[in-house]
Every structure is written in structure tokens, then in C-alpha cells.
N, C-alpha and C. Protein backbone atom coordinates (compact mmCIF):
# COMPACT_ATOMS: atom_id res chain seq x y z
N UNK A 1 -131.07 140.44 18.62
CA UNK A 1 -132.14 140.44 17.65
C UNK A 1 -131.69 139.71 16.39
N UNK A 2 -132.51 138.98 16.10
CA UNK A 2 -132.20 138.55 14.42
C UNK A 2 -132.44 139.26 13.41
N UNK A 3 -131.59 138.86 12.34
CA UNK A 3 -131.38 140.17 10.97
C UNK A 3 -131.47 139.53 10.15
N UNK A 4 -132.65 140.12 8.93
CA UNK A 4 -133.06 139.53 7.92
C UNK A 4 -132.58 140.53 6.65
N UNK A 5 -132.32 139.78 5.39
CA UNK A 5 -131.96 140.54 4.50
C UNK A 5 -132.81 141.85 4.17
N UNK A 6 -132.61 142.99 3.54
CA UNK A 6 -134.00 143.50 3.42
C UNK A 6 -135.09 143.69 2.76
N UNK A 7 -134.96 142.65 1.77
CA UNK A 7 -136.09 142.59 1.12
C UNK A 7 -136.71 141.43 1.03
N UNK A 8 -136.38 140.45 2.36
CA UNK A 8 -137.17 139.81 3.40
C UNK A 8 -137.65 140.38 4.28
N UNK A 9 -137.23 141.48 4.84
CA UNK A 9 -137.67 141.87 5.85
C UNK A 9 -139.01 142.73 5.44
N UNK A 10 -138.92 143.52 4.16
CA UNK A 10 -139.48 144.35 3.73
C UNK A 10 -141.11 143.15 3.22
N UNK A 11 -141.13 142.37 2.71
CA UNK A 11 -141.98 140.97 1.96
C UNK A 11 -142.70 140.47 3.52
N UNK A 12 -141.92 140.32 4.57
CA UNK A 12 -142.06 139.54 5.99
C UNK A 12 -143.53 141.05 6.38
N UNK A 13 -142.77 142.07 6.58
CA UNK A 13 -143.58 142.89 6.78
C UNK A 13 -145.20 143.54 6.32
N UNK A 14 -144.31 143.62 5.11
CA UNK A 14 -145.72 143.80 4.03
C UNK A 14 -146.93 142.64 4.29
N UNK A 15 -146.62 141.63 4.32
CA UNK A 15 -147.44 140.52 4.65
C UNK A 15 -148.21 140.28 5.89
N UNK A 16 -147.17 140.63 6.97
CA UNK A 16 -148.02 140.70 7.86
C UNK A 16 -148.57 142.16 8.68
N UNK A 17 -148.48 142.70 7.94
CA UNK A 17 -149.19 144.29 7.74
C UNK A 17 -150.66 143.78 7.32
N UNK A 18 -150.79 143.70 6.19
CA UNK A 18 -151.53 143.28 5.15
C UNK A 18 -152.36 142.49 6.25
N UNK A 19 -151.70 141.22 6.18
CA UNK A 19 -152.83 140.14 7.38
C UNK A 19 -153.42 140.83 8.55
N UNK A 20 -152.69 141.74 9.43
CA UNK A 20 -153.43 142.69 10.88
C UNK A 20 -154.05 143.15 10.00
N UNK A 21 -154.37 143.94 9.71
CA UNK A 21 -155.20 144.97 8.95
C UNK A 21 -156.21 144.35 9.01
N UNK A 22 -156.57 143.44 8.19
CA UNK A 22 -157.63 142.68 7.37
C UNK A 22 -158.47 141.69 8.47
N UNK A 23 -157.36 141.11 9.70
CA UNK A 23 -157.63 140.51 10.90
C UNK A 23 -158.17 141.18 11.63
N UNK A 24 -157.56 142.43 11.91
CA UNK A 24 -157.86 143.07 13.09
C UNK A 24 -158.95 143.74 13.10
N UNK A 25 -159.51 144.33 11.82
CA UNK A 25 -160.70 145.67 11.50
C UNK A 25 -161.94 144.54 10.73
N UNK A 26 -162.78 144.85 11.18
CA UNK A 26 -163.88 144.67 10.43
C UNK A 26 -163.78 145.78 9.00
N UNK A 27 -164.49 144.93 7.95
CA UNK A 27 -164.56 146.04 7.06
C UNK A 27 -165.37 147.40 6.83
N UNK A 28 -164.46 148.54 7.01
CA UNK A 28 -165.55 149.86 7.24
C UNK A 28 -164.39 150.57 6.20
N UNK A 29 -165.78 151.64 6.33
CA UNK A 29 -165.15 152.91 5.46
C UNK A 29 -163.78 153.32 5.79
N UNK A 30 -163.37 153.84 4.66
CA UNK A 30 -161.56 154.28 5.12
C UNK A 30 -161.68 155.02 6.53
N UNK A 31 -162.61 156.02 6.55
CA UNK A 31 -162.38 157.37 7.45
C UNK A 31 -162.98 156.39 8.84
N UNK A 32 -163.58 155.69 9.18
CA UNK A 32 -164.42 154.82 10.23
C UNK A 32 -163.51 153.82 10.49
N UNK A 33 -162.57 153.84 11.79
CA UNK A 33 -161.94 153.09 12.32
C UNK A 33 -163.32 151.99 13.31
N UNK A 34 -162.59 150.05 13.15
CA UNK A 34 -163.39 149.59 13.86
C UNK A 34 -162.78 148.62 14.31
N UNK A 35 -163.63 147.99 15.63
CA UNK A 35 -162.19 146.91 16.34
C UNK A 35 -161.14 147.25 17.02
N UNK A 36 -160.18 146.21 16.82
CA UNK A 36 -158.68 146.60 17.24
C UNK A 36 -157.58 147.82 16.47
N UNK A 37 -157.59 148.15 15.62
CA UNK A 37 -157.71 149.30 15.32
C UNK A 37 -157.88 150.59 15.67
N UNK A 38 -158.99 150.60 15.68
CA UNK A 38 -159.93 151.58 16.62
C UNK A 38 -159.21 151.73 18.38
N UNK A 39 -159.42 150.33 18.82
CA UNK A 39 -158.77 150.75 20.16
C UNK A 39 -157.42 150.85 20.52
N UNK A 40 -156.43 150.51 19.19
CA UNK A 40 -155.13 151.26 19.55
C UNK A 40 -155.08 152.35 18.86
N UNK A 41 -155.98 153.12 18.30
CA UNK A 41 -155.97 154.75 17.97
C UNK A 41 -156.36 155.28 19.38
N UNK A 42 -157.41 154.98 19.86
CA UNK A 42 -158.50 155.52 20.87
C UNK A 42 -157.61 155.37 22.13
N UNK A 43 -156.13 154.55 22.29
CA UNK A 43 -155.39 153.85 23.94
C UNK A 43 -154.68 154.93 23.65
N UNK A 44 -153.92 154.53 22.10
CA UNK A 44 -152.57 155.17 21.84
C UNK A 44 -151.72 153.26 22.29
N UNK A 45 -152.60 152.62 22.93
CA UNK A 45 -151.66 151.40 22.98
C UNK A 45 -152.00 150.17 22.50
N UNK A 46 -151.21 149.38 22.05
CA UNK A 46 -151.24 148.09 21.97
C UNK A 46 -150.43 147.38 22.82
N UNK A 47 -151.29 146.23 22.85
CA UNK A 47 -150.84 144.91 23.70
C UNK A 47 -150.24 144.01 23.36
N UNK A 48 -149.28 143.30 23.16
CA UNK A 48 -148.41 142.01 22.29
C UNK A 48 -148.58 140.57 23.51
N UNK A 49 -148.66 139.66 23.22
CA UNK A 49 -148.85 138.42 23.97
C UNK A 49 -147.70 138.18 23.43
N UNK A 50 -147.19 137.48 24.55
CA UNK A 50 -145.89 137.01 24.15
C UNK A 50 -145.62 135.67 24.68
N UNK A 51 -144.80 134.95 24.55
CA UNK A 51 -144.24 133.43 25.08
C UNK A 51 -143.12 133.49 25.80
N UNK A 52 -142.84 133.18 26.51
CA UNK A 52 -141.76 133.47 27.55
C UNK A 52 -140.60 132.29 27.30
N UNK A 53 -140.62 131.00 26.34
CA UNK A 53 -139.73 130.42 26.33
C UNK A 53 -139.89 129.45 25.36
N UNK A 54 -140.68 130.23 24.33
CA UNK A 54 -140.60 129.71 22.67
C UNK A 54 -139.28 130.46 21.67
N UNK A 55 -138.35 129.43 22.13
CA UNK A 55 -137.08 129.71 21.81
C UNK A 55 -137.16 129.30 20.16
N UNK A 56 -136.66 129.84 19.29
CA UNK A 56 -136.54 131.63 19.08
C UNK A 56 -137.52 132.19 18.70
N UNK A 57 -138.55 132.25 18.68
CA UNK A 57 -139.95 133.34 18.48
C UNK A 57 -140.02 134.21 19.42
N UNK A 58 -139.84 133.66 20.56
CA UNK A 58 -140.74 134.71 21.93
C UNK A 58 -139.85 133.95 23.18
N UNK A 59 -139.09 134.79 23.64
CA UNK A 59 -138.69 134.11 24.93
C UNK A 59 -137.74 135.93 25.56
N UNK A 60 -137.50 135.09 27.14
CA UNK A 60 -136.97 136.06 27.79
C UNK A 60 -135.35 136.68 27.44
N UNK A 61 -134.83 137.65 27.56
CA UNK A 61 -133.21 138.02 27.34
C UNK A 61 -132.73 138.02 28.89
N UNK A 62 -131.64 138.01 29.37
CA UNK A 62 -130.94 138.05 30.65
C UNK A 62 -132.04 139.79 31.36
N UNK A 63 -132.28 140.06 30.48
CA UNK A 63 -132.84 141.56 31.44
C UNK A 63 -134.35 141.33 31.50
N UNK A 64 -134.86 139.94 31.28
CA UNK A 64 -136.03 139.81 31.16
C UNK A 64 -137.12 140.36 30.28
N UNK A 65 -136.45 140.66 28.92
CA UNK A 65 -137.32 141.78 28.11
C UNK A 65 -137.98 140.35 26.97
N UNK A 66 -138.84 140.79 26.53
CA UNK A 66 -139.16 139.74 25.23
C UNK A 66 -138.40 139.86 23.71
N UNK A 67 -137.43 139.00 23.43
CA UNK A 67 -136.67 138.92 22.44
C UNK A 67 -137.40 137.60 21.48
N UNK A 68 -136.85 137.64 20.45
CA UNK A 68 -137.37 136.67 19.32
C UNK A 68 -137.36 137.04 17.63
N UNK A 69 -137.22 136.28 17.05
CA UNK A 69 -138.11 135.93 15.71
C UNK A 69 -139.51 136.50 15.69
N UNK A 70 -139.88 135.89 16.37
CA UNK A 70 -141.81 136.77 16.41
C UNK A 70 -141.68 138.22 16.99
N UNK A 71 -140.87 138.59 18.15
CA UNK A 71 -140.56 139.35 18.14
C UNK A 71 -140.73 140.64 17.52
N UNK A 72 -139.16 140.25 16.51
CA UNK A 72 -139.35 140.99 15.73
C UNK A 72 -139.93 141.71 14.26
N UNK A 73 -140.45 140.79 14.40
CA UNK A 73 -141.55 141.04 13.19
C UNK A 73 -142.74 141.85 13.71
N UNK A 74 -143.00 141.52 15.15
CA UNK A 74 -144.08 142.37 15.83
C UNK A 74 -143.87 143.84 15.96
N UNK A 75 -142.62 143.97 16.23
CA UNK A 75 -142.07 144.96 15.89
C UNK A 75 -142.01 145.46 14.94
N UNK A 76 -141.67 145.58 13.99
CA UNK A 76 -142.07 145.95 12.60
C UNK A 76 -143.70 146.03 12.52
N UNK A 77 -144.58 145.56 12.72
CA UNK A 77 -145.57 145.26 11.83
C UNK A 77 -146.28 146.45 13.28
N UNK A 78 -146.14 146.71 14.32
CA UNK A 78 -146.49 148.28 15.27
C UNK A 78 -146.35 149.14 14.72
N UNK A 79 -144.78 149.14 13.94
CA UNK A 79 -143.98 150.68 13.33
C UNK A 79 -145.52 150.42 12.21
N UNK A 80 -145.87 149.75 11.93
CA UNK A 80 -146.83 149.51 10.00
C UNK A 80 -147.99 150.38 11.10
N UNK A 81 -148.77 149.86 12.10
CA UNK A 81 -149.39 150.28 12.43
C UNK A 81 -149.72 151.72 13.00
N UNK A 82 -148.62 152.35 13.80
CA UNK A 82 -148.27 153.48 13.76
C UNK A 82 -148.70 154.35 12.79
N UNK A 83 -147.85 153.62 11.34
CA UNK A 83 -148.00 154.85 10.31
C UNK A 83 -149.51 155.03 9.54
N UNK A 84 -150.03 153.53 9.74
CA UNK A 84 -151.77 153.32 9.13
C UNK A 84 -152.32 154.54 9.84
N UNK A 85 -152.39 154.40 11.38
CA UNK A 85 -153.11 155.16 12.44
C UNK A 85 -152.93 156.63 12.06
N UNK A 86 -151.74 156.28 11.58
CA UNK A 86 -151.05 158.47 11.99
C UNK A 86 -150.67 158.92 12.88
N UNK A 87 -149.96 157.55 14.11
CA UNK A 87 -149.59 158.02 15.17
C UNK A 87 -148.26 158.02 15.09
N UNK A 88 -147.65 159.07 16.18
CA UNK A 88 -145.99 159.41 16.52
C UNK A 88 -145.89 158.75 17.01
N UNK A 89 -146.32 158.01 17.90
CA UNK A 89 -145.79 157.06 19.20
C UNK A 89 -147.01 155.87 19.20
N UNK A 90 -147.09 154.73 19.80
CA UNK A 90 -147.59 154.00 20.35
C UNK A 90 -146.96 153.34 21.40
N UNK A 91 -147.86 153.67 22.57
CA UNK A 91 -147.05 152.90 23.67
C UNK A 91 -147.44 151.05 23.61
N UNK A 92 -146.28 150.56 23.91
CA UNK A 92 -146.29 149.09 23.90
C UNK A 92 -146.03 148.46 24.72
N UNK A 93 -147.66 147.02 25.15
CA UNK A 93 -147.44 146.54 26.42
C UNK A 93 -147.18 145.17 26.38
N UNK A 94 -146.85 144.82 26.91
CA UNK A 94 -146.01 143.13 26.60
C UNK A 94 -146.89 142.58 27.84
N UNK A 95 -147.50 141.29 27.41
CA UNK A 95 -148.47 140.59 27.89
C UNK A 95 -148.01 139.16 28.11
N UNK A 96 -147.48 138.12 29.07
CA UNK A 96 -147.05 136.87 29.05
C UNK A 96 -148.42 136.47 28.48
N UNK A 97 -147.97 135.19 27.52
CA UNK A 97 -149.09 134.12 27.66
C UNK A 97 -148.52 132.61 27.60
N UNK A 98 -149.56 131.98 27.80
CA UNK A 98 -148.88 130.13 27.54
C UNK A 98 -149.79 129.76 26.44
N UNK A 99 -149.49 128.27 26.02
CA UNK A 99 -150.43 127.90 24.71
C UNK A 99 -151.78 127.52 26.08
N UNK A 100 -151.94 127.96 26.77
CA UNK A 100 -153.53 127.51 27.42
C UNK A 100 -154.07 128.86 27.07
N UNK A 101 -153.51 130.01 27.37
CA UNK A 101 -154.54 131.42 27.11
C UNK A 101 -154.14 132.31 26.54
N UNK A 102 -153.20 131.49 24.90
CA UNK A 102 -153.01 132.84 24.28
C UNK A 102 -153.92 133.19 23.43
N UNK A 103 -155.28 131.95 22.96
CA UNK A 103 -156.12 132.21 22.30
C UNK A 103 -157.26 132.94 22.97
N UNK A 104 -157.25 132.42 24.32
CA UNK A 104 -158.49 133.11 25.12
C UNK A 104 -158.04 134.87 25.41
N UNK A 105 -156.97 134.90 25.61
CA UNK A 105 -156.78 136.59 25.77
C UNK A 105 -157.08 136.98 23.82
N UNK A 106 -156.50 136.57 22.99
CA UNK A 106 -157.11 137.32 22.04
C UNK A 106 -158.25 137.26 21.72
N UNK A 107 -159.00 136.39 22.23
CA UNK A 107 -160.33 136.73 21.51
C UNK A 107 -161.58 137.04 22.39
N UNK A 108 -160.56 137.14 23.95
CA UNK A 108 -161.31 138.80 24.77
C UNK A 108 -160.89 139.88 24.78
N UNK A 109 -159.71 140.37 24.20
CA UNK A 109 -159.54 141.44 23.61
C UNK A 109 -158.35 141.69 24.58
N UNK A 110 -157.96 141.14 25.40
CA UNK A 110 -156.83 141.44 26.16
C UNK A 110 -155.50 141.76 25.72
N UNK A 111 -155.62 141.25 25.24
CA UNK A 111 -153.98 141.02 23.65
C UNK A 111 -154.40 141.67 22.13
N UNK A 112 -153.40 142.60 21.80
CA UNK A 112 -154.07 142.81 20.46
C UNK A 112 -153.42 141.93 19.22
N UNK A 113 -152.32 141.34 19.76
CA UNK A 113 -151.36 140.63 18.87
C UNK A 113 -150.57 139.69 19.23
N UNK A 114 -150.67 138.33 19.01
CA UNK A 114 -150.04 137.43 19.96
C UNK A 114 -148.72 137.01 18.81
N UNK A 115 -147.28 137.05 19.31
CA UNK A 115 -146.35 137.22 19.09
C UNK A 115 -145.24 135.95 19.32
N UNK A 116 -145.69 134.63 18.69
CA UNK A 116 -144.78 133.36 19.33
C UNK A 116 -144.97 132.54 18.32
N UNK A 117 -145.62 130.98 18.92
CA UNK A 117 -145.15 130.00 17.51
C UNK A 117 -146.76 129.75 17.66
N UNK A 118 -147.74 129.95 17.52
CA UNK A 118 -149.09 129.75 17.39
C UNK A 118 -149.28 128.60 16.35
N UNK A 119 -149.69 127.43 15.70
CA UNK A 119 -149.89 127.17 14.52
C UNK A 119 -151.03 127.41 14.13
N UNK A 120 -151.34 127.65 12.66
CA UNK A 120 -152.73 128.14 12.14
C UNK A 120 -153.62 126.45 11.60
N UNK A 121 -154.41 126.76 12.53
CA UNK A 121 -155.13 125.08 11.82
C UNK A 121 -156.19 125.67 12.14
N UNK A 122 -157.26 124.87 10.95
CA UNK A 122 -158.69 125.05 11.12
C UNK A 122 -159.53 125.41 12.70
N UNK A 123 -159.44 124.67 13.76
CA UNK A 123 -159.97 125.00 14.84
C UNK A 123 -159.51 126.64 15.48
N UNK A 124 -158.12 126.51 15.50
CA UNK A 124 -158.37 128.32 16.04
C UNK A 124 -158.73 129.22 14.99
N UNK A 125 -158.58 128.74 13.79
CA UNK A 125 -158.98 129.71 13.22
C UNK A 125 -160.58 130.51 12.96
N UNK A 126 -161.43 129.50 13.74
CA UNK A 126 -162.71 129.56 14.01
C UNK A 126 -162.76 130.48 15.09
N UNK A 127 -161.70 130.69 15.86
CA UNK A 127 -161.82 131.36 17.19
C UNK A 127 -160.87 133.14 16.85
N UNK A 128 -159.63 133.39 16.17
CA UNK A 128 -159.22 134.00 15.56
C UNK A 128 -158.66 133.94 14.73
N UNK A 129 -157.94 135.10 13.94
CA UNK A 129 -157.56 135.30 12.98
C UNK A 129 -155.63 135.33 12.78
N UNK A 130 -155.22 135.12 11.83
CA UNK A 130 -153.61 134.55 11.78
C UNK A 130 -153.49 135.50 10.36
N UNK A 131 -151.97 135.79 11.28
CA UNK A 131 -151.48 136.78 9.44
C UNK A 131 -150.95 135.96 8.51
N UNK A 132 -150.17 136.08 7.82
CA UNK A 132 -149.73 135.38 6.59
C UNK A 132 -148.28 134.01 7.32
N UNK A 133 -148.67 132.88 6.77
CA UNK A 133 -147.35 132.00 7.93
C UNK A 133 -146.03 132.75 7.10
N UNK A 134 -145.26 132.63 8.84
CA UNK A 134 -143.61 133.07 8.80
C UNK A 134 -143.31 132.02 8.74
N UNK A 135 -143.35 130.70 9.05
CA UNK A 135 -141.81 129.84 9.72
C UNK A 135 -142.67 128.58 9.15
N UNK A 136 -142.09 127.84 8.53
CA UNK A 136 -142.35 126.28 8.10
C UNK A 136 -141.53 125.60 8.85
N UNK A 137 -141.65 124.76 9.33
CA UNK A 137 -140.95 123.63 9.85
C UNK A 137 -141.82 122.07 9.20
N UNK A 138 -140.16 120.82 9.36
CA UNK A 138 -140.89 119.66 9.46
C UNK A 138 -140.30 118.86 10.48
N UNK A 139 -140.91 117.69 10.42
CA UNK A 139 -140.36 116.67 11.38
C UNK A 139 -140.10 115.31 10.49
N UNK A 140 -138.82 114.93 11.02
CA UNK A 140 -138.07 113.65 10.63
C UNK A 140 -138.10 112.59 11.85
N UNK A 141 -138.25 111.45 11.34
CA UNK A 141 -138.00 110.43 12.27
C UNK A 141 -136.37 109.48 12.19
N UNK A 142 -135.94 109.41 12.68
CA UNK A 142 -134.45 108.51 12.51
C UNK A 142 -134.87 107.30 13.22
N UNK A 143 -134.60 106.46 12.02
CA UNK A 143 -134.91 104.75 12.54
C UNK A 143 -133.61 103.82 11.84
N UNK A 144 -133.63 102.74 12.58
CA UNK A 144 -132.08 102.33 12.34
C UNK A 144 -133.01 101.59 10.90
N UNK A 145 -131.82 101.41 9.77
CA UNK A 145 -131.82 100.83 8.70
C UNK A 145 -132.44 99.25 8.61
């Protein structure tokens, strides 16, 4: 697992706490659970989509379990959910996806949280919703002088 200082980890979290929340629920009264929300109070489970070889976000470990960067933040941000809900436990189901149907399982409800390198650009975001960005990257070109 990767280890973040902790008050990155604590900022990483908060943020994307903050973003599910706001993603996941339509806006209702405190006491009126709605959405995804609602159906991991009502399962007791959530679903994580995962990437099987988006090295380091989401990929397999030698025991075949889902390890990562996205990972673990997903992790964290269940424990957030847990404590929103008021639940002791949530059971957790790990869902393969590829970039062909990780948007289509979330936005049939198959997945409650897709957990890899997604990028947020205008078009999916028409289709769902994205928590706060983790990971910047750029790209360089090397050309001879």
C-alpha cells in the first residue's frame, strides 16, 4: 500500500468525502437518505469498480486482490462513509472494469464508486459525477536539438 503523510492523507480524504457525498445523494433533507447513499445504507454494501492494470491506481497484487493509489483512497473515503451512514461494517465488493464500461456500470448503478485513473473532462461529466482531482500529470516530448 502507499503511505501518505497525514495531513495529506487527512486533506486527500476530506475532499473526496466531501465530493461522494455531494455526487452520490441528490439533495434531501438530513434525516431522508437518497440515491447511492441510500442503497449502501439499505445493502449494508458498496461496490468499487476497479482497473485491473492501471498501475499504480488500480491493479492486481500476486494474490489477485485490488491494490493502488486509487485504491487507497477508496478506502478511506468507505471508512468516511461508514461513519456518515452510522454503520459498523460495510461489506465491500470489488467490481473489474475497463475504460469501455467503467462509465456505463456507474451510471447503471452497478458500481457505486469507480476507483482508477478516470480523467474528468466535460463529456463524462455529463454522464457522471467525479470527486475532487487526486493526481496531475503532464506530458513531455523529447526531440533532438
Amino acid at each position: 500500500m502507499l503511505r501518505f503523510p497525514k495531513a495529506a492523507r487527512a486533506a486527500i480524504v476530506s475532499l473526496l468525502a466531501a465530493g461522494l457525498f455531494s455526487a452520490l445523494s441528490a439533495p434531501a433533507i438530513a434525516q431522508d437518505l437518497t440515491g447511492t447513499l441510500k442503497k449502501i445504507k439499505d445493502s449494508g454494501t458498496i461496490t468499487i469498480g476497479h482497473r485491473e492494470t492501471s498501475i499504480p491506481f488500480s491493479y492486481l497484487d500476486e494474490k489477485q486482490q485490488p491494490i493502488g493509489y486509487s485504491m487507497d483512497i477508496c478506502a478511506a473515503v468507505v471508512e468516511e462513509v461508514k461513519k456518515e451512514l452510522g454503520l459498523a461494517t460495510v461489506n465491500v465488493k470489488y467490481n473489474p472494469v475497463t475504460s469501455q464500461t467503467r462509465i456505463p456500470l456507474m451510471s447503471n448503478g452497478t458500481i457505486d464508486l469507480e476507483c482508477g485513473s478516470t480523467t474528468n473532462n466535460l463529456t463524462r461529466q455529463k454522464q457522471v459525477a467525479f470527486a475532487p482531482t487526486t493526481f496531475i500529470t503532464g506530458t513531455k516530448l523529447l526531440v533532438k536539438k
